[in-house]
N, C-alpha and C. Protein backbone atom coordinates (compact mmCIF):
# COMPACT_ATOMS: atom_id res chain seq x y z
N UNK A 1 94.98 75.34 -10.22
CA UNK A 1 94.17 75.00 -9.05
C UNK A 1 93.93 76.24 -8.22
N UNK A 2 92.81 76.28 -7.96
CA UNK A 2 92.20 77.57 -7.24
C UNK A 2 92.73 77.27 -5.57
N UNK A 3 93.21 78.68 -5.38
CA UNK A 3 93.69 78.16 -3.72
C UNK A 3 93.45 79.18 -3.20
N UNK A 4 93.04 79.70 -1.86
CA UNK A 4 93.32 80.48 -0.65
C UNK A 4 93.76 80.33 0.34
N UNK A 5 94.27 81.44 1.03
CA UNK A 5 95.25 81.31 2.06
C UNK A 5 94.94 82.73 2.96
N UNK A 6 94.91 82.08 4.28
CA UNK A 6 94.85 83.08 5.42
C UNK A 6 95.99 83.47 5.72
N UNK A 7 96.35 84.84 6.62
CA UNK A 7 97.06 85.12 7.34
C UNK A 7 96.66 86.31 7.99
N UNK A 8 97.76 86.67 9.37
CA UNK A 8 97.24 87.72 10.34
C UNK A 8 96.83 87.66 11.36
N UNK A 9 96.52 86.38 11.63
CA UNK A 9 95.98 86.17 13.02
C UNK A 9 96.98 86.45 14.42
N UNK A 10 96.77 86.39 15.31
CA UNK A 10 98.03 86.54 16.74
C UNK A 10 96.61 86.59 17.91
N UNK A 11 97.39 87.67 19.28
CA UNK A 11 97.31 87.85 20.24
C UNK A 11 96.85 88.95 19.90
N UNK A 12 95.54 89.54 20.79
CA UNK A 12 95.19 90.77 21.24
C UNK A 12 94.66 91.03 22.66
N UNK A 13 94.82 92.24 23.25
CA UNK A 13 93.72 92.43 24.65
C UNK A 13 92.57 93.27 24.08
N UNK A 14 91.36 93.22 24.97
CA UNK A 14 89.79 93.49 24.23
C UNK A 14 90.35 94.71 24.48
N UNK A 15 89.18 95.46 22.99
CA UNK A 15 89.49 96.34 22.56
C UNK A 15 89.94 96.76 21.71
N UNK A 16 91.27 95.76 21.47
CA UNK A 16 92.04 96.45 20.60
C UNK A 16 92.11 95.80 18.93
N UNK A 17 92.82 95.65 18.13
CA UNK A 17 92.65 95.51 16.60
C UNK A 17 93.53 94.68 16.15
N UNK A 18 92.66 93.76 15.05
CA UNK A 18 93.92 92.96 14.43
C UNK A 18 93.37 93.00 13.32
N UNK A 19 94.14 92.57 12.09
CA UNK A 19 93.76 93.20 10.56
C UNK A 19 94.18 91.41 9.82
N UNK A 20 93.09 90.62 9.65
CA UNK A 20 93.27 89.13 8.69
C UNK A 20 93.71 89.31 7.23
N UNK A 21 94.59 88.53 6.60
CA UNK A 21 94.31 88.57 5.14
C UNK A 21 94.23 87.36 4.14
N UNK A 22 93.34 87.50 3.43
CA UNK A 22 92.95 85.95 2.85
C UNK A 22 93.82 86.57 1.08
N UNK A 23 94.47 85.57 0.68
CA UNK A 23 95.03 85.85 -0.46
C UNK A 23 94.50 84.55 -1.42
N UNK A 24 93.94 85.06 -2.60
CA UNK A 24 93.00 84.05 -3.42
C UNK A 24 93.78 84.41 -4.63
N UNK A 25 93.69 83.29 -5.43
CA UNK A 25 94.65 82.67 -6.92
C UNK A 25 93.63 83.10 -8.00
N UNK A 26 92.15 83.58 -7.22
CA UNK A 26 91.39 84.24 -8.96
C UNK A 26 90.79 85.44 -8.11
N UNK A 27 90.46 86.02 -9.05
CA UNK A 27 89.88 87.67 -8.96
C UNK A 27 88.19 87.18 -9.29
N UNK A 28 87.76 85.74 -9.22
CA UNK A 28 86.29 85.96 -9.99
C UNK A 28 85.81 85.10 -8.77
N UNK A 29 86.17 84.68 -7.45
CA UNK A 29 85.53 84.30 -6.49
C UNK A 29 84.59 85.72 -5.45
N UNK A 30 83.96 85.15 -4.78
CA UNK A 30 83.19 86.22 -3.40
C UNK A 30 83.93 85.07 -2.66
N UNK A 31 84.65 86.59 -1.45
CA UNK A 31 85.17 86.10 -0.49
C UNK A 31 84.65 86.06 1.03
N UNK A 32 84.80 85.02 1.17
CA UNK A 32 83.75 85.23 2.80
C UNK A 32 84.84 84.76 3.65
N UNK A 33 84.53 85.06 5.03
CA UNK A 33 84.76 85.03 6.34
C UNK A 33 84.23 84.44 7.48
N UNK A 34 84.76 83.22 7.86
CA UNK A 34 83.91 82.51 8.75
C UNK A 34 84.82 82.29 9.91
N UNK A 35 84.40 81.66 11.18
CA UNK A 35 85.31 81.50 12.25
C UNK A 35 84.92 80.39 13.48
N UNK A 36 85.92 79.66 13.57
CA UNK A 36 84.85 78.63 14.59
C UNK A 36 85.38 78.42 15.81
N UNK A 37 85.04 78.61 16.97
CA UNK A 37 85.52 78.06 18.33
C UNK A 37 85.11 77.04 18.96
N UNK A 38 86.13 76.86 19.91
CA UNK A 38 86.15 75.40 20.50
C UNK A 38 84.94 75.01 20.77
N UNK A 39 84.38 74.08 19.69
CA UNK A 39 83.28 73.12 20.24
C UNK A 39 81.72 73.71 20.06
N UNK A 40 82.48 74.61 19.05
CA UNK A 40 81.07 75.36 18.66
C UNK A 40 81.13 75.14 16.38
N UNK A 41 79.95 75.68 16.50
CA UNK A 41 79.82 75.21 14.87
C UNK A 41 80.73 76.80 14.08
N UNK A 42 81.23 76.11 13.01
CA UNK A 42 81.60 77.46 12.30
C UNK A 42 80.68 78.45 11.87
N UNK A 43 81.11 79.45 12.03
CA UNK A 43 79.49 80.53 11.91
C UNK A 43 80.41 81.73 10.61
N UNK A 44 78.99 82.41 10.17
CA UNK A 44 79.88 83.49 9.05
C UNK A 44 80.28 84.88 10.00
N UNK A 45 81.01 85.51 9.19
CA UNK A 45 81.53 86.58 9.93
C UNK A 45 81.36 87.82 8.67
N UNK A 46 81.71 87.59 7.86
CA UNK A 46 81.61 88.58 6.97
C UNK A 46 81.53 88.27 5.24
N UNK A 47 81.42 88.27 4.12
CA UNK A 47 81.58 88.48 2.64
C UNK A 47 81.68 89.48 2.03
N UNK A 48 82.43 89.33 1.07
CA UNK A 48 82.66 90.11 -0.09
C UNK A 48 82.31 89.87 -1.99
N UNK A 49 82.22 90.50 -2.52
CA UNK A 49 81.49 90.13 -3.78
C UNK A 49 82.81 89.91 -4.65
N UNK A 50 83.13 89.39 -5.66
CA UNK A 50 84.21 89.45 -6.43
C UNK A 50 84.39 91.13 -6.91
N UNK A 51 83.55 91.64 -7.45
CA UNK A 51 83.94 92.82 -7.78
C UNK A 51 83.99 93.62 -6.28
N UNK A 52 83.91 93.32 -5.22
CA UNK A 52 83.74 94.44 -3.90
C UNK A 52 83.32 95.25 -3.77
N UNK A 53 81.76 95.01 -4.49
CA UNK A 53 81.00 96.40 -4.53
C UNK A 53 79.74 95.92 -4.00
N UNK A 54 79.76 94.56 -3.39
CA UNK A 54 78.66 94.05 -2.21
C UNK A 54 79.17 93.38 -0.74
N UNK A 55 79.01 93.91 0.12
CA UNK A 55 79.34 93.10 1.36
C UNK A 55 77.68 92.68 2.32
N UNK A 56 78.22 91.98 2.82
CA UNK A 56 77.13 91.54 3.90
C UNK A 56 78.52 90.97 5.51
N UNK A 57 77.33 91.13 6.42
CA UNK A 57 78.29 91.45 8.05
C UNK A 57 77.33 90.73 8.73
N UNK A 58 77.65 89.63 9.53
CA UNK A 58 76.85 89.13 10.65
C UNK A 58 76.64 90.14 11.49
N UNK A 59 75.28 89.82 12.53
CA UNK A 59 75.28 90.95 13.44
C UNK A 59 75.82 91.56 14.53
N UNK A 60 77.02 90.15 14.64
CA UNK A 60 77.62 90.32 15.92
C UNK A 60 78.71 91.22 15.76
N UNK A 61 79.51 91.13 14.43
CA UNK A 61 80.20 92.43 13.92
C UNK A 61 80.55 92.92 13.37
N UNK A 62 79.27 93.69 12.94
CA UNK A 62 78.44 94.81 12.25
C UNK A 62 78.77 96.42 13.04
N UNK A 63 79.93 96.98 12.31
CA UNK A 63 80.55 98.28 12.83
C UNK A 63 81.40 98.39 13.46
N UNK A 64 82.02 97.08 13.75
CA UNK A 64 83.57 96.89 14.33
C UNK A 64 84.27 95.99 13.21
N UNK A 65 84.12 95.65 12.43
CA UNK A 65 84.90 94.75 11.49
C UNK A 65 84.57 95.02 9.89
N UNK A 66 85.35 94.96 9.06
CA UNK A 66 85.32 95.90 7.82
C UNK A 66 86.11 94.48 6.58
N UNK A 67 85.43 94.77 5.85
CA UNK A 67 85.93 93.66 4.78
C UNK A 67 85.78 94.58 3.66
N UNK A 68 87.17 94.26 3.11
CA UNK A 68 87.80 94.67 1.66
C UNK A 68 88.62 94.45 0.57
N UNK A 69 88.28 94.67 -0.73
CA UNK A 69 89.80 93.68 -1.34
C UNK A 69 90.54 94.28 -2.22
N UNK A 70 91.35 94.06 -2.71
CA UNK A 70 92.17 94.86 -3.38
C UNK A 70 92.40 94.27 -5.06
N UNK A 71 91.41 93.67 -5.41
CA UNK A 71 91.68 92.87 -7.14
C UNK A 71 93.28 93.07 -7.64
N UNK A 72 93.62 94.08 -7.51
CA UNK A 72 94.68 94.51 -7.88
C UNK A 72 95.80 93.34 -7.73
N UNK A 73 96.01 93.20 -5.90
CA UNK A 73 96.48 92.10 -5.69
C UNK A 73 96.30 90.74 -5.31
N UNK A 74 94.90 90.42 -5.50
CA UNK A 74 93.88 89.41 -5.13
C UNK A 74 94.60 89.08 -3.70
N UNK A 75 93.81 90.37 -2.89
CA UNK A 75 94.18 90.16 -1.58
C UNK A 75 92.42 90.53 -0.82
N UNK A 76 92.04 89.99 0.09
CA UNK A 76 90.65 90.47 0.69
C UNK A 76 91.44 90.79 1.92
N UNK A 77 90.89 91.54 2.80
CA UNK A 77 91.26 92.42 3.78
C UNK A 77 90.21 91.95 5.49
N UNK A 78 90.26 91.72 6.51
CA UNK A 78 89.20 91.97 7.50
C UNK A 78 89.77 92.40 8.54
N UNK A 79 89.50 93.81 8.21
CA UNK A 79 89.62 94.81 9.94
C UNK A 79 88.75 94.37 10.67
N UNK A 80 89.57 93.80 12.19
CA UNK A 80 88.47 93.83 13.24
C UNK A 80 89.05 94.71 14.47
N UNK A 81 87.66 95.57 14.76
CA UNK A 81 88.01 96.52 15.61
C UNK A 81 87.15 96.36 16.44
N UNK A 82 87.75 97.03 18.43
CA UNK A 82 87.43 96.86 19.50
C UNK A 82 86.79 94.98 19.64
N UNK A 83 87.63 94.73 19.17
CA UNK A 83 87.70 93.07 19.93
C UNK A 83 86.96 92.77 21.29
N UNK A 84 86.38 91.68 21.28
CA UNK A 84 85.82 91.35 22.42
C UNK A 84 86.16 89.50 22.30
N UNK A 85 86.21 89.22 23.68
CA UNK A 85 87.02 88.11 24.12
C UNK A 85 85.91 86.74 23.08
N UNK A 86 84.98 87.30 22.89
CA UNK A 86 83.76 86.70 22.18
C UNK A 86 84.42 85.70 21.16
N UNK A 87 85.49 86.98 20.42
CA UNK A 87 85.48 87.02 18.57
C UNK A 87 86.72 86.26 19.07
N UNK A 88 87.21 85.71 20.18
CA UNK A 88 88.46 84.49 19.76
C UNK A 88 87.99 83.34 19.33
N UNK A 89 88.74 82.96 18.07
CA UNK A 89 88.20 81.67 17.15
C UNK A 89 89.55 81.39 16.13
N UNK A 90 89.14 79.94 15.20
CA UNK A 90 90.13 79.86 14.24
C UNK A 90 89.06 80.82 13.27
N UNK A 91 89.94 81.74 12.07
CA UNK A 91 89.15 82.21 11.15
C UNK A 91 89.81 81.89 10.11
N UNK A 92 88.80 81.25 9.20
CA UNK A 92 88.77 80.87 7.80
C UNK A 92 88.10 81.54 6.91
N UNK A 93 89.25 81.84 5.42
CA UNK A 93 88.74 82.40 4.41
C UNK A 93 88.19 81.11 3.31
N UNK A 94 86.81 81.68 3.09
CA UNK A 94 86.32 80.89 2.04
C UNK A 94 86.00 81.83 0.46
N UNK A 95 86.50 80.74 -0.38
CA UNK A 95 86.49 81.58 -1.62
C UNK A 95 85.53 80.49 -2.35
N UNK A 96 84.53 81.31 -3.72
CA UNK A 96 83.01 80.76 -3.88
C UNK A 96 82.95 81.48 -4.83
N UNK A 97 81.86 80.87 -6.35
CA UNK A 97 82.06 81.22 -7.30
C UNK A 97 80.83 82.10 -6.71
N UNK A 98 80.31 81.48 -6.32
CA UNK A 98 78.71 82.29 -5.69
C UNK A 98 78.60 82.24 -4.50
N UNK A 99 79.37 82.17 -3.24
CA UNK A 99 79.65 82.12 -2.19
C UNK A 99 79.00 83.17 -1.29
N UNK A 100 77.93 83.18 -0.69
CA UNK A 100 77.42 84.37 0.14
C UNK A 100 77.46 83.81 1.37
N UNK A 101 76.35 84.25 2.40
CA UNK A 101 76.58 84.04 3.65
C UNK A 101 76.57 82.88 4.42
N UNK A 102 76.40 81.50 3.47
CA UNK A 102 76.19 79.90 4.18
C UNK A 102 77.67 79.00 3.90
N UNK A 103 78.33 78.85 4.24
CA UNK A 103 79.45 78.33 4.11
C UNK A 103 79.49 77.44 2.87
N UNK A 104 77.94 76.36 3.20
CA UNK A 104 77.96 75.19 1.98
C UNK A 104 78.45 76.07 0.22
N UNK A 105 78.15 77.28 0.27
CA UNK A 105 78.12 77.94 -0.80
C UNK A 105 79.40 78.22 -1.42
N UNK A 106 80.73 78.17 -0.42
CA UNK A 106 81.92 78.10 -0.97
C UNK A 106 82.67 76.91 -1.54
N UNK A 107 83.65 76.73 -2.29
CA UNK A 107 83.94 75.97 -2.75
C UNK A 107 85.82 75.73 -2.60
N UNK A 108 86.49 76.36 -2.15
CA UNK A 108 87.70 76.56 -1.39
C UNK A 108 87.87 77.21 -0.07
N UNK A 109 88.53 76.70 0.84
CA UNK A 109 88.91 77.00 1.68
C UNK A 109 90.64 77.58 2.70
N UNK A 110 90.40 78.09 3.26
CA UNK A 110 92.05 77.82 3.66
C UNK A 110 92.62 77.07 4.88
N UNK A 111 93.04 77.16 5.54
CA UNK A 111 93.62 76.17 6.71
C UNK A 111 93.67 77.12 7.94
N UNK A 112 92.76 78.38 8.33
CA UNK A 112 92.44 78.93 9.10
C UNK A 112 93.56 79.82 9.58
N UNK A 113 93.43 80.48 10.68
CA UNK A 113 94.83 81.51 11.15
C UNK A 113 94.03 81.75 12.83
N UNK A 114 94.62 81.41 13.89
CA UNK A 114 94.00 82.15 15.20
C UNK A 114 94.16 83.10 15.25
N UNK A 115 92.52 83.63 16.65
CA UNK A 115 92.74 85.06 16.77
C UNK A 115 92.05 84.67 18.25
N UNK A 116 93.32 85.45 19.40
CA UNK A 116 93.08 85.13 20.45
C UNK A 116 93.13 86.69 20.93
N UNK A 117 91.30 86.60 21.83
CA UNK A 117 91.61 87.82 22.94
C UNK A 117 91.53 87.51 24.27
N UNK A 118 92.33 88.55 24.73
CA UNK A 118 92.13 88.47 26.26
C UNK A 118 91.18 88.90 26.58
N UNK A 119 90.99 89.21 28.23
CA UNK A 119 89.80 90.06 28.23
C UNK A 119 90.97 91.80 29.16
């Protein structure tokens, strides 16, 4: 059974950095990044290609947040840097045989991880 799993989430003050990690049971999914706050719809945040040699970045953060994976250890990676009180949400890794930037497109999920900023 194909599974993913978040972790990494906590406390930050804006500005500063917290590093997510989604750990997936196959090496042949695209891993994406989505995140949803209170009372708002889940939106994408970032993807990755199974081989990690395609990403795509919403625009909101595009040059502060970095997605990467490591096949090696079927681990995907999301640096987020200079935080803004914006990007507090639950974030969920979605794993997708063809999974790009629409959520419907994944086909596993994980059980999310918070990420709370101050301001």
């Amino acid at each position: 059974q194909v599974q993913v799993a978040e972790s990494g989430g906590g406390w930050v003050q804006a500005g500063g950095s917290l590093r997510l990690s989604c750990a997936a049971s196959s090496r042949s999914l695209n891993i994406g990044w989505f995140r949803q706050a209170p009372g708002k719809e889940r939106e994408f945040v970032a993807t990755i290609s199974k081989s990690g040699r395609a990403t795509e970045y919403a625009g909101s953060v595009k040059g502060r947040f970095t997605i990467s994976r490591d096949n090696a250890e079927n681990v995907v990676l999301l640096q987020m840097d200079s935080l803004k009180p914006e990007d507090a949400a639950t974030y969920y890794c979605g794993g997708g045989w063809n999974g790009w930037v629409r959520a419907g497109t994944y086909d596993f999920w994980g059980q999310g991880t918070q990420v709370t900023v101050s301001p």
